[in-house]
C-alpha atoms as a PDB file:
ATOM      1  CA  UNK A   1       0.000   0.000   0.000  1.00  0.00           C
ATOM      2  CA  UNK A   2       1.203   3.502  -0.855  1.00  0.00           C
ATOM      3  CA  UNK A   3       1.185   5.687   1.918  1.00  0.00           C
ATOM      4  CA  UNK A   4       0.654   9.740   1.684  1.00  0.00           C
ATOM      5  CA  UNK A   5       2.434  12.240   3.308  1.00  0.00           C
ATOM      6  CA  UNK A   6       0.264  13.792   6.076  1.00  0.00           C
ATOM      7  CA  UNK A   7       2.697  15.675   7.429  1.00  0.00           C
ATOM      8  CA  UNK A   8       1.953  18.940   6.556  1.00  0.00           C
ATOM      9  CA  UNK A   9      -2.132  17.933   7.643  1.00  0.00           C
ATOM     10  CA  UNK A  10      -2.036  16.295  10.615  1.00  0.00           C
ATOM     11  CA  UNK A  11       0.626  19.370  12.454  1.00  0.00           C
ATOM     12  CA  UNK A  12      -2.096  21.468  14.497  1.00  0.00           C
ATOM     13  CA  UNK A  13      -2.415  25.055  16.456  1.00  0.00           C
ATOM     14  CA  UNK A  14      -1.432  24.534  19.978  1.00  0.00           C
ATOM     15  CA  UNK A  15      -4.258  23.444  22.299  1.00  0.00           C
ATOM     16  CA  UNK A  16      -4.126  27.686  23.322  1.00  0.00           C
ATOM     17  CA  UNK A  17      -5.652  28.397  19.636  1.00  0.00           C
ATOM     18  CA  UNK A  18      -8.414  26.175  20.487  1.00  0.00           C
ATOM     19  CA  UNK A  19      -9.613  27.006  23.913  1.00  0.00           C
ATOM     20  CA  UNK A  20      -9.412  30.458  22.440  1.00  0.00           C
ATOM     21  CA  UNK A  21     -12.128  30.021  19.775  1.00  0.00           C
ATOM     22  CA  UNK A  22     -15.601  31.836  20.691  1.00  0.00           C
ATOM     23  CA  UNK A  23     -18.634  29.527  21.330  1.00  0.00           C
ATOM     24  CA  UNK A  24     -20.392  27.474  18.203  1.00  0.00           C
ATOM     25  CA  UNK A  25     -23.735  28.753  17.171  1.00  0.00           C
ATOM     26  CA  UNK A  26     -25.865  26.248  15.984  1.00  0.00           C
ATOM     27  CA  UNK A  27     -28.487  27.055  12.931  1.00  0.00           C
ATOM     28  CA  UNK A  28     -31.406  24.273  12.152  1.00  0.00           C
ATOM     29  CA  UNK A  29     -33.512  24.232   9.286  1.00  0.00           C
ATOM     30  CA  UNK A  30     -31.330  25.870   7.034  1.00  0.00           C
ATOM     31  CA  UNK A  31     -31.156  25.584   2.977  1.00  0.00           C
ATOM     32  CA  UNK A  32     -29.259  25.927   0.502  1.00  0.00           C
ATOM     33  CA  UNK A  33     -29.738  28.874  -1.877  1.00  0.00           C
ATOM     34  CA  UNK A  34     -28.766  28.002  -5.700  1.00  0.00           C
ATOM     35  CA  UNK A  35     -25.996  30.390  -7.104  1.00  0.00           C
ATOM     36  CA  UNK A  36     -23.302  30.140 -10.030  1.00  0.00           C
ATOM     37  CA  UNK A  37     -20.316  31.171  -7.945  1.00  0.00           C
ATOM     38  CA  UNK A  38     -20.600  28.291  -5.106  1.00  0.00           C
ATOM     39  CA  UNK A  39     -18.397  25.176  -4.922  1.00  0.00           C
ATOM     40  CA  UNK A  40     -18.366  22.147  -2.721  1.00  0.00           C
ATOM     41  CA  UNK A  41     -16.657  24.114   0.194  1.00  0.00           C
ATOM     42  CA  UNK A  42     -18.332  27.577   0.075  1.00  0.00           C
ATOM     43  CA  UNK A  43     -21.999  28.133  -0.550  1.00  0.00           C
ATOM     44  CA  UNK A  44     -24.877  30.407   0.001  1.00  0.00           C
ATOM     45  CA  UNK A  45     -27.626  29.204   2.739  1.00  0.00           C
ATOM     46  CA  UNK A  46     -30.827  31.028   4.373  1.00  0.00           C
ATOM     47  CA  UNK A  47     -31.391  30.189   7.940  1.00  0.00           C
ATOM     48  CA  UNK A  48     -34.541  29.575   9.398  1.00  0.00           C
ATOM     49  CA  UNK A  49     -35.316  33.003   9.706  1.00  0.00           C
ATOM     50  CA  UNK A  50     -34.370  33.871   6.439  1.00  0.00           C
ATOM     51  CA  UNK A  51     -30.922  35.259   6.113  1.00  0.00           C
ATOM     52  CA  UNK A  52     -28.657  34.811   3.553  1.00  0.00           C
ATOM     53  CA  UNK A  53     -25.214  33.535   4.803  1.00  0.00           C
ATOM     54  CA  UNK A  54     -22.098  32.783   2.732  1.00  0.00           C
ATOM     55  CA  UNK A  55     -20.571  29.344   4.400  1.00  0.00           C
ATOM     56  CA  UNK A  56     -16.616  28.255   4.423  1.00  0.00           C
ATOM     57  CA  UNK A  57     -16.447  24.934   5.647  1.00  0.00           C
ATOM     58  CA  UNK A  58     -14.039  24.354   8.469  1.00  0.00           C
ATOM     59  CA  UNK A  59     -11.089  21.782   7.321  1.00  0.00           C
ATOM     60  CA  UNK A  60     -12.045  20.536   3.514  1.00  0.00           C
ATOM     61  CA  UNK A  61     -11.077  22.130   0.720  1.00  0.00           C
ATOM     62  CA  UNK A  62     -12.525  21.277  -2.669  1.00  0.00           C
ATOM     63  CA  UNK A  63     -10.942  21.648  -6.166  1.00  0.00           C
ATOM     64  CA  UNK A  64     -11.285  25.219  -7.669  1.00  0.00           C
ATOM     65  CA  UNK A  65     -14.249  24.676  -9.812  1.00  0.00           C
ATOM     66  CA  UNK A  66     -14.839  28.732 -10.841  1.00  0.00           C
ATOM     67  CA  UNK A  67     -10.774  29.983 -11.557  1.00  0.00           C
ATOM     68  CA  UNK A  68     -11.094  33.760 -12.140  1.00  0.00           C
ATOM     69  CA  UNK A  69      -7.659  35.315 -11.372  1.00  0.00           C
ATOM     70  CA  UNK A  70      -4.211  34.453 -11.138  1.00  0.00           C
ATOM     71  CA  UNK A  71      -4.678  33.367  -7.212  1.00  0.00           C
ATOM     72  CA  UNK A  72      -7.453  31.306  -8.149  1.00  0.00           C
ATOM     73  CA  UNK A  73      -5.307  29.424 -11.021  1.00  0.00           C
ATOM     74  CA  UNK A  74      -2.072  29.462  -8.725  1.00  0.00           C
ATOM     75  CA  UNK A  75      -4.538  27.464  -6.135  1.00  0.00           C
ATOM     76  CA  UNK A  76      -5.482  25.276  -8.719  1.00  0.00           C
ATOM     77  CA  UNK A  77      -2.210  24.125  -9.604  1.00  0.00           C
ATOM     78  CA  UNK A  78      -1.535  23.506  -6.170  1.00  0.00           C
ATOM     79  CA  UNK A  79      -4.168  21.284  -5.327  1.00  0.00           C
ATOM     80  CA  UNK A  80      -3.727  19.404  -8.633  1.00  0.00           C
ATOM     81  CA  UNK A  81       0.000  18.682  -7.410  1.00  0.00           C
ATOM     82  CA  UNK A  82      -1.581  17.794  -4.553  1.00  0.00           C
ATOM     83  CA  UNK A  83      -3.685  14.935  -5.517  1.00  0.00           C
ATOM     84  CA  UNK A  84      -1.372  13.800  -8.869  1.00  0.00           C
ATOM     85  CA  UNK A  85      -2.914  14.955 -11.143  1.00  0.00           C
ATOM     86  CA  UNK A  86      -0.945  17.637 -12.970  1.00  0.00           C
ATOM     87  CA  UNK A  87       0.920  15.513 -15.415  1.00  0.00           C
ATOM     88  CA  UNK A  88      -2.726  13.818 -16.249  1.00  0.00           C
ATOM     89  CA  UNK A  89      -3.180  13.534 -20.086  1.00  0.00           C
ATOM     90  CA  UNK A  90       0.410  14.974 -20.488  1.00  0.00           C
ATOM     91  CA  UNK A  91      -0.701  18.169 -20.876  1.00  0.00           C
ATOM     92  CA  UNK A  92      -2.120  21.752 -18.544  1.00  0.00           C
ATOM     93  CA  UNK A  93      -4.818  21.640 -21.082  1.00  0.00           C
ATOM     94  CA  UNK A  94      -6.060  18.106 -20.080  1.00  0.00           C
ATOM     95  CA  UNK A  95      -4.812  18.226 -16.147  1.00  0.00           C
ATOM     96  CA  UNK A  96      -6.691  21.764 -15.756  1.00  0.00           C
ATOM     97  CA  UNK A  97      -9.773  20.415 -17.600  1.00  0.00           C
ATOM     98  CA  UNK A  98     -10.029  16.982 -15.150  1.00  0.00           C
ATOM     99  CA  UNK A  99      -9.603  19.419 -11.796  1.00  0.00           C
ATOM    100  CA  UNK A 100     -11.943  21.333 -12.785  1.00  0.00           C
ATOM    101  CA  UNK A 101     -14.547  18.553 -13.483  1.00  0.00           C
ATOM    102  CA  UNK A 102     -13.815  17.419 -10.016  1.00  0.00           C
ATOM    103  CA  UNK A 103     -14.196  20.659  -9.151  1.00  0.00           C
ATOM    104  CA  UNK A 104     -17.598  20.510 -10.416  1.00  0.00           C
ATOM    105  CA  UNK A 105     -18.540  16.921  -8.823  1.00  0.00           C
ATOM    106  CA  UNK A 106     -17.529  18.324  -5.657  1.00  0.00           C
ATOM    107  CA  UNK A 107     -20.317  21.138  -6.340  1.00  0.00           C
ATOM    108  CA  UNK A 108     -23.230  18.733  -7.111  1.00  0.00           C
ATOM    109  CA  UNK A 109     -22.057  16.549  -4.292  1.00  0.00           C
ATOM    110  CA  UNK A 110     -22.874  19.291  -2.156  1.00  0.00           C
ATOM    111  CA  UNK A 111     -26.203  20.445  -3.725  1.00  0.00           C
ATOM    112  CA  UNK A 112     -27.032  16.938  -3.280  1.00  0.00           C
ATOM    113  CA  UNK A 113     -26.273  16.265   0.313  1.00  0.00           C
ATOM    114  CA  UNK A 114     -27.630  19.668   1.095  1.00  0.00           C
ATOM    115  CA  UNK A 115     -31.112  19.017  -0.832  1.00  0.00           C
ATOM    116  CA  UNK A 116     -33.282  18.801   2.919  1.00  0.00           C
ATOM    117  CA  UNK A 117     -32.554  21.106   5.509  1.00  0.00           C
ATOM    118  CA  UNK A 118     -29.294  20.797   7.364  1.00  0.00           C
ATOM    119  CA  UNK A 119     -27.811  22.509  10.422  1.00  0.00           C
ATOM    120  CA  UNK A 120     -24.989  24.855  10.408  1.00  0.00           C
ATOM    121  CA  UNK A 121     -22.818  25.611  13.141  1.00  0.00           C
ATOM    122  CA  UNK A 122     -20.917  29.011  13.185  1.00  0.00           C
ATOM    123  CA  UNK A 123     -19.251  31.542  15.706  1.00  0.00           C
ATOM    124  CA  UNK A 124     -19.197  34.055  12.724  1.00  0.00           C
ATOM    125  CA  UNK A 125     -15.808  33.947  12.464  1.00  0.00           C
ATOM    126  CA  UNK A 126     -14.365  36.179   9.157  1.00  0.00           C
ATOM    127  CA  UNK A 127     -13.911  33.280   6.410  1.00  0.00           C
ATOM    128  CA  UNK A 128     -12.662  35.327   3.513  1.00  0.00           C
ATOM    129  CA  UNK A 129      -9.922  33.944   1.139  1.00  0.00           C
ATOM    130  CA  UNK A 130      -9.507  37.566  -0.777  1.00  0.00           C
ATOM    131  CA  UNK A 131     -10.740  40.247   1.413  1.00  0.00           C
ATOM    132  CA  UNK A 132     -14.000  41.118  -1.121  1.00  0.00           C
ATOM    133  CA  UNK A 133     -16.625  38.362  -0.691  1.00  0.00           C
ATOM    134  CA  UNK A 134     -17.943  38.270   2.962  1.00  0.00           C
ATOM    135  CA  UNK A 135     -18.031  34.455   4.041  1.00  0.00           C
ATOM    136  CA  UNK A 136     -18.026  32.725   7.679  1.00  0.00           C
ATOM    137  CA  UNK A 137     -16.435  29.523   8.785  1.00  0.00           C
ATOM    138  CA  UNK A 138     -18.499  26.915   9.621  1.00  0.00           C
ATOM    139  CA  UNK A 139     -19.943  22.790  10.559  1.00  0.00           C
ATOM    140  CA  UNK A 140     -22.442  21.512   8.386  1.00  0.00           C
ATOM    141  CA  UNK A 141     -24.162  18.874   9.623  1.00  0.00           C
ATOM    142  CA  UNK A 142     -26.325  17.575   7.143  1.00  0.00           C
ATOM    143  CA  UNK A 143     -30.158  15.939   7.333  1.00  0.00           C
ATOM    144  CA  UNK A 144     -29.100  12.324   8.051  1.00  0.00           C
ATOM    145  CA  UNK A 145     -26.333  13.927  11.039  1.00  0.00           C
ATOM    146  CA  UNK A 146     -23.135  13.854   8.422  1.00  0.00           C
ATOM    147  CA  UNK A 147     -20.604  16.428   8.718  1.00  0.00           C
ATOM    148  CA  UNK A 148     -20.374  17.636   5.416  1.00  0.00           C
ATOM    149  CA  UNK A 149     -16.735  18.549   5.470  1.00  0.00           C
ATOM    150  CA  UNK A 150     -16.041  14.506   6.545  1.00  0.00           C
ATOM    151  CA  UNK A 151     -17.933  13.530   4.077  1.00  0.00           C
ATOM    152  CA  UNK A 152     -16.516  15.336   0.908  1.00  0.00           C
ATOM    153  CA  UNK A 153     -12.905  14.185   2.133  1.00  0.00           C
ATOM    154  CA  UNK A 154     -14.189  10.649   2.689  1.00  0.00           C
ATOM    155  CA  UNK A 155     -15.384  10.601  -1.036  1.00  0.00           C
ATOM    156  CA  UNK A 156     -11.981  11.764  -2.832  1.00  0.00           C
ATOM    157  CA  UNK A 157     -13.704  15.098  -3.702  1.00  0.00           C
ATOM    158  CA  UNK A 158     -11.745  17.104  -0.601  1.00  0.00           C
ATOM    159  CA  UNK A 159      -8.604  17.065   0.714  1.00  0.00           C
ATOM    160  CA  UNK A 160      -8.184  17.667   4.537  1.00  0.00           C
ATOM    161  CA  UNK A 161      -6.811  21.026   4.718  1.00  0.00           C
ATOM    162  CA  UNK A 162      -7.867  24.493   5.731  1.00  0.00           C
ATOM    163  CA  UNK A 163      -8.750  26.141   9.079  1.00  0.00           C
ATOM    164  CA  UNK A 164     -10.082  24.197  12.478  1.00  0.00           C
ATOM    165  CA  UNK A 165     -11.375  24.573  15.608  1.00  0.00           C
ATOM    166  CA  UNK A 166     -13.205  22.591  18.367  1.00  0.00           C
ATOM    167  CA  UNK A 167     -16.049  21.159  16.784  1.00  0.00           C
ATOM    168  CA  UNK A 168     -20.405  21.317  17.169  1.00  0.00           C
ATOM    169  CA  UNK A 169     -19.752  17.500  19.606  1.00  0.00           C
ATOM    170  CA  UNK A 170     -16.525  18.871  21.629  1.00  0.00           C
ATOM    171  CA  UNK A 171     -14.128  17.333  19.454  1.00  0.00           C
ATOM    172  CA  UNK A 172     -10.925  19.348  19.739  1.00  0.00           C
ATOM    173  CA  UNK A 173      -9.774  21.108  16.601  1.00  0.00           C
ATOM    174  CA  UNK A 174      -6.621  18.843  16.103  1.00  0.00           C
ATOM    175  CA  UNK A 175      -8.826  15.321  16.918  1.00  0.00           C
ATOM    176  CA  UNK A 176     -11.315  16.519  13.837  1.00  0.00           C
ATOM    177  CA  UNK A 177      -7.740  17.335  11.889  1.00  0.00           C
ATOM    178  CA  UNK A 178      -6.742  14.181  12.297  1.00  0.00           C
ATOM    179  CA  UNK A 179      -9.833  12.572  11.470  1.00  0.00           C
ATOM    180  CA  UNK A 180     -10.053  13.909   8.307  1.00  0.00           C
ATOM    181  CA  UNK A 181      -6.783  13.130   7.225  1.00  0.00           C
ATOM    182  CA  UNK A 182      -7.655   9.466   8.315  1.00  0.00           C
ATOM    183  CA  UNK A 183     -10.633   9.892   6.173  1.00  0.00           C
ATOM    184  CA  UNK A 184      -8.570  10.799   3.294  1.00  0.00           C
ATOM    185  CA  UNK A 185      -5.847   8.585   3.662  1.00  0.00           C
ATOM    186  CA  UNK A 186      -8.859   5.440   3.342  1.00  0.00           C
ATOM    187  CA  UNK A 187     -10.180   7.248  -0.073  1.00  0.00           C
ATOM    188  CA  UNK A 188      -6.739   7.610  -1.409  1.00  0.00           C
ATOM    189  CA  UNK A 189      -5.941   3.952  -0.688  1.00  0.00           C
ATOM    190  CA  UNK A 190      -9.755   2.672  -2.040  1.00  0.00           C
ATOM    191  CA  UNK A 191      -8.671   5.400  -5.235  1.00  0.00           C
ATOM    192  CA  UNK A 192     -12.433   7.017  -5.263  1.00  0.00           C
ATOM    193  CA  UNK A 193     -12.918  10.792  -5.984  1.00  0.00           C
ATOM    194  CA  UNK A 194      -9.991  12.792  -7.504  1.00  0.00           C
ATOM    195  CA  UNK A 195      -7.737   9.855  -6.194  1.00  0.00           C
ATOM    196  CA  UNK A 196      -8.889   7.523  -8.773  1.00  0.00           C
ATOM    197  CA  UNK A 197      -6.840   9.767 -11.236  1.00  0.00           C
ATOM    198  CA  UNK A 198      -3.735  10.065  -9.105  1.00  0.00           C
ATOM    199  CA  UNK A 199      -0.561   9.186 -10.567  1.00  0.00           C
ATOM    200  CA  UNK A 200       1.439   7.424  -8.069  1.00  0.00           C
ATOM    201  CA  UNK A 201       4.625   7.512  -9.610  1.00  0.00           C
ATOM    202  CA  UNK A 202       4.478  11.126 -10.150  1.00  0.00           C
ATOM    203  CA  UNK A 203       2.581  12.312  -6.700  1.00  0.00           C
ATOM    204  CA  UNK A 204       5.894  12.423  -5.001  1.00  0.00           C
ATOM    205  CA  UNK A 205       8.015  14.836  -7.691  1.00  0.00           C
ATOM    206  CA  UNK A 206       4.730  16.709  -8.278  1.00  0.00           C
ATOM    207  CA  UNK A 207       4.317  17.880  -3.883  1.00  0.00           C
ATOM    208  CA  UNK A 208       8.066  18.469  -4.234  1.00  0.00           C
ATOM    209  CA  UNK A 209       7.286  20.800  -6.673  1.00  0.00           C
ATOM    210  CA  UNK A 210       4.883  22.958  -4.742  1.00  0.00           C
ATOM    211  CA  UNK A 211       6.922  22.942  -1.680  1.00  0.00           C
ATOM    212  CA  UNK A 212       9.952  24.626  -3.703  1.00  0.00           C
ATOM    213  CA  UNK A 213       7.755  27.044  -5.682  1.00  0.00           C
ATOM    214  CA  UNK A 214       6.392  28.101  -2.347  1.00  0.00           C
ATOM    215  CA  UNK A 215      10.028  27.590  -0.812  1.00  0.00           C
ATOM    216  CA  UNK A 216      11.044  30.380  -3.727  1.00  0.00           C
ATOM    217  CA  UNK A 217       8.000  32.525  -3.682  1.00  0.00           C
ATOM    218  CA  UNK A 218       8.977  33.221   0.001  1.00  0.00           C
ATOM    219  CA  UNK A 219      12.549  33.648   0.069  1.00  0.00           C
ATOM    220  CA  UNK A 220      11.499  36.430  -3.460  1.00  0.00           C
ATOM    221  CA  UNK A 221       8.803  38.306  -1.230  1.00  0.00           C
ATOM    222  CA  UNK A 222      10.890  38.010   1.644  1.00  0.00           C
ATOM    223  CA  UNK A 223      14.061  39.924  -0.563  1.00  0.00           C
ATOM    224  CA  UNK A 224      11.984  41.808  -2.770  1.00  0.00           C
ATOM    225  CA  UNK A 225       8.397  42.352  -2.341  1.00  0.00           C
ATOM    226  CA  UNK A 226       8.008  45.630  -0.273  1.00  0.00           C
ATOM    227  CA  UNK A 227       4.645  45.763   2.358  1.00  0.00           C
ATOM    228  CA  UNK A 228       2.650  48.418   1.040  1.00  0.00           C
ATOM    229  CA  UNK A 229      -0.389  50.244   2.838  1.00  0.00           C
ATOM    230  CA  UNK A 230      -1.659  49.969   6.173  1.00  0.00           C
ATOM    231  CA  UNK A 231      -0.172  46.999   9.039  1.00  0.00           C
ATOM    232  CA  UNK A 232      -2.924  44.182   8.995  1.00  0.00           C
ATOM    233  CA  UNK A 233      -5.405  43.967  12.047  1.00  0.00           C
ATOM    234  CA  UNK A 234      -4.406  40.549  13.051  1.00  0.00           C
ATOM    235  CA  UNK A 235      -7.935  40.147  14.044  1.00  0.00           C
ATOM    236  CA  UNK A 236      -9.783  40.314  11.452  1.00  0.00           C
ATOM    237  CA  UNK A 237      -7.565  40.137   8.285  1.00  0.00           C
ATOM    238  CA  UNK A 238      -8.907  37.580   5.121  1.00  0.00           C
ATOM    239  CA  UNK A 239      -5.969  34.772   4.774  1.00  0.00           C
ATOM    240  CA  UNK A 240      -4.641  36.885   1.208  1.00  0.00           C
ATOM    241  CA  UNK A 241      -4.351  39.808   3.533  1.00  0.00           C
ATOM    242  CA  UNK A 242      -2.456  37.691   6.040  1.00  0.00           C
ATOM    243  CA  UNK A 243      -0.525  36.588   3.351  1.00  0.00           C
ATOM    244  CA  UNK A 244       1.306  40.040   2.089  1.00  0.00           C
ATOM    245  CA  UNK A 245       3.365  39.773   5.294  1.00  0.00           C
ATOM    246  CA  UNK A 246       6.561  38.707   3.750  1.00  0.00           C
ATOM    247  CA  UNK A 247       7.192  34.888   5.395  1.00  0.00           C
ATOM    248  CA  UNK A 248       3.758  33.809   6.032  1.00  0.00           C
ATOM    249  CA  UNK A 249       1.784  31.254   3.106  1.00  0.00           C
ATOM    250  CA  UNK A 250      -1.583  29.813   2.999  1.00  0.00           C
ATOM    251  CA  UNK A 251      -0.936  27.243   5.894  1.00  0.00           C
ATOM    252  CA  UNK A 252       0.801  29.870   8.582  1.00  0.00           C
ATOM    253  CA  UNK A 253      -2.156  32.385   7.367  1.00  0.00           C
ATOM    254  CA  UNK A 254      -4.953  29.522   8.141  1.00  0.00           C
ATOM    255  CA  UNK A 255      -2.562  28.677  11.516  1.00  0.00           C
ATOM    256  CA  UNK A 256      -3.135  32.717  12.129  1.00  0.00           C
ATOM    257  CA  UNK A 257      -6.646  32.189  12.353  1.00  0.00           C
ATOM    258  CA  UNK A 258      -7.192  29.315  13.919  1.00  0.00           C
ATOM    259  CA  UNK A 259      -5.198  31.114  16.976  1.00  0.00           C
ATOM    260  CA  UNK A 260      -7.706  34.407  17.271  1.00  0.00           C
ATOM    261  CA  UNK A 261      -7.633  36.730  18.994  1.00  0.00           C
ATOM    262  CA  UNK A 262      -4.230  37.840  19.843  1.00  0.00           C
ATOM    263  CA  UNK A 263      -3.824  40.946  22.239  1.00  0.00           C
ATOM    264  CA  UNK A 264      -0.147  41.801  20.931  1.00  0.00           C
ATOM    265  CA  UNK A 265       2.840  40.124  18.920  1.00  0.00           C
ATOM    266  CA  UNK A 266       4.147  37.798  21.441  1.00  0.00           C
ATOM    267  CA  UNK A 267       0.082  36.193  21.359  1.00  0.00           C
ATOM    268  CA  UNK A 268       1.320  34.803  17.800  1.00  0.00           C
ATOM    269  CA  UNK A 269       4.068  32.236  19.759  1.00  0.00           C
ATOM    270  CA  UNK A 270       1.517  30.329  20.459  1.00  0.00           C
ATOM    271  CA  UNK A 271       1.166  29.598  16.528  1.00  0.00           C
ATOM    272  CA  UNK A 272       2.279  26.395  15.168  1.00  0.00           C
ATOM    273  CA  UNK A 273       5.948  27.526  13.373  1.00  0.00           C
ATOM    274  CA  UNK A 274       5.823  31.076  14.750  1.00  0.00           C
ATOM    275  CA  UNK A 275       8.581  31.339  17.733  1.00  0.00           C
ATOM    276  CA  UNK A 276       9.958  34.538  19.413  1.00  0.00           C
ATOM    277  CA  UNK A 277      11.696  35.897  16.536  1.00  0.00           C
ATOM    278  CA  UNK A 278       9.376  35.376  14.106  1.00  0.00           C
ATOM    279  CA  UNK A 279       6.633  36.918  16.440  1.00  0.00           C
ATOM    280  CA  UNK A 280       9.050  40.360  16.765  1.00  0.00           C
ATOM    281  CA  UNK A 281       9.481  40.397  12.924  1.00  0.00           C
ATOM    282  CA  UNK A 282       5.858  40.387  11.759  1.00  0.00           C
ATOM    283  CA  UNK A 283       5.120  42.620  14.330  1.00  0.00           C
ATOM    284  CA  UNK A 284       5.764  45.843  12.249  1.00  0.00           C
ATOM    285  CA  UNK A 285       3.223  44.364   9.556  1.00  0.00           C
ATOM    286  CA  UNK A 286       0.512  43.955  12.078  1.00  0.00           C
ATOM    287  CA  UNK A 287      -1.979  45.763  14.325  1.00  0.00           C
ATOM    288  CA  UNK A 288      -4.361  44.352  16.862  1.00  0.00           C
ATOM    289  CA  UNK A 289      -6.969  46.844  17.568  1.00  0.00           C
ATOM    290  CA  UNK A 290     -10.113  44.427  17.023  1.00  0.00           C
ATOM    291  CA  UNK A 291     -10.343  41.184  18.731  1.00  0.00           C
ATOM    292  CA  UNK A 292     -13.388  38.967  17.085  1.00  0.00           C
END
């Protein structure tokens, strides 16, 4: 049997990030509202007393089904390295054209799951990937008691990766990221989903990739890029905000917000991969005058 590489998954927050995370609440009867933007992670629902909510689930994330910038492609490639699949057909055209079909899967998987009314569980925490779309983290637990989240990774059409916390049952956040990265290690090994199209062989040289593009994107923002505009409120920065501090990527950004609030700089030691240094560097890009 082949095994994955779950390193970079199954590292957590410290057990600080999680006690700090405000109280779950929990929304019945909600539905889903049809739009063209949603995918199988992020979707529009109407509670019970009719308000429209844009959802991020906590700890899946799907393929990029709508791509409509370069961050959108960029995340793309990166979760087609992630699952094998960017040498598929032996050629972008045909690779980018598969994702996006799973992509798409993903989507109807959702609408599917969601067709009777489901519960959502939320502490309103700010969800947004780019700073312009206004969407909350959240549990889904769906009609027949499924979290949604477990089941998208447990059918190949998520991988176990985003942000976390303690969950709706009192699960701690790094128990449920575990548990989803058990639940994808079984559909990578039964080859359902995206995994069905994995190539083995070339997994390995194609996460190597990503991890020195990233490696070199870095060490070029960290030389060259200069921070422009206003320090980010720690607080309640989106993750691309988070991510214009020279040093921190998509995984430190989601570790950022799994760890709110933070009262001052030496708050962000208690971030997975942050120490004292680190802390006293970003603190010139940061400001912490709103605690969620």
């Amino acid at each position: 049997m082949r095994i994955l590489h779950l390193a970079a998954i199954i590292l957590g927050s410290s057990s600080l990030a999680w006690a700090a995370s405000k109280p779950l609440q929990h929304l019945k009867n909600c539905r889903l509202v049809p739009t063209e933007w949603a995918d199988g992670d992020s979707f529009l629902i109407q509670t019970a007393a009719g308000k429209e909510l844009t959802v991020r689930l906590y700890g899946a994330d799907c393929i990029e089904y709508h791509v409509t910038d370069d961050s959108d492609a960029r995340r793309l490639r990166a979760q087609r390295r992630y699952f094998g699949i960017a040498e598929y057909g032996k050629s972008p055209e045909k690779s980018i054209a598969l994702a996006k079909s799973l992509g798409g899967q993903a989507t109807e998987e959702t609408v599917r799951v969601l067709g009777k009314p489901f519960t959502v569980h939320t502490a309103f925490s700010d969800a947004r990937g780019d700073g312009k779309h206004k969407r909350i983290y959240g549990f889904v637990t769906t009609a027949n008691g499924e979290d949604l989240a477990s089941h998208l990774v447990s059918k190949g059409l998520a991988r176990a990766f985003g942000v976390y916390r303690e969950t709706p049952f009192g699960k701690p956040g790094k128990e449920y990221r575990s548990q989803l990265a058990d639940l994808e290690l079984r559909s990578a090994r039964l080859g359902i989903g995206t995994w069905e199209h994995t190539d083995w062989n070339q997994l390995p040289k194609e996460r190597k990739m990503q991890r020195e593009e990233e490696s070199e994107l870095e060490l070029a923002t960290d030389a060259k890029r200069e921070f422009t505009g206003e320090p980010v409120d720690i607080n309640t920065a989106a993750r691309d905000e988070l991510m214009r501090i020279p040093g921190v990527g998509e995984i430190t950004a989601n570790r950022i917000i799994e760890g709110r609030p933070y009262k001052d700089s030496s708050d962000l030691e208690k971030v997975d991969g942050i120490g004292t240094k680190t802390a006293e560097r970003f603190k010139e890009y940061l400001k912490f005058d709103k605690a969620q």
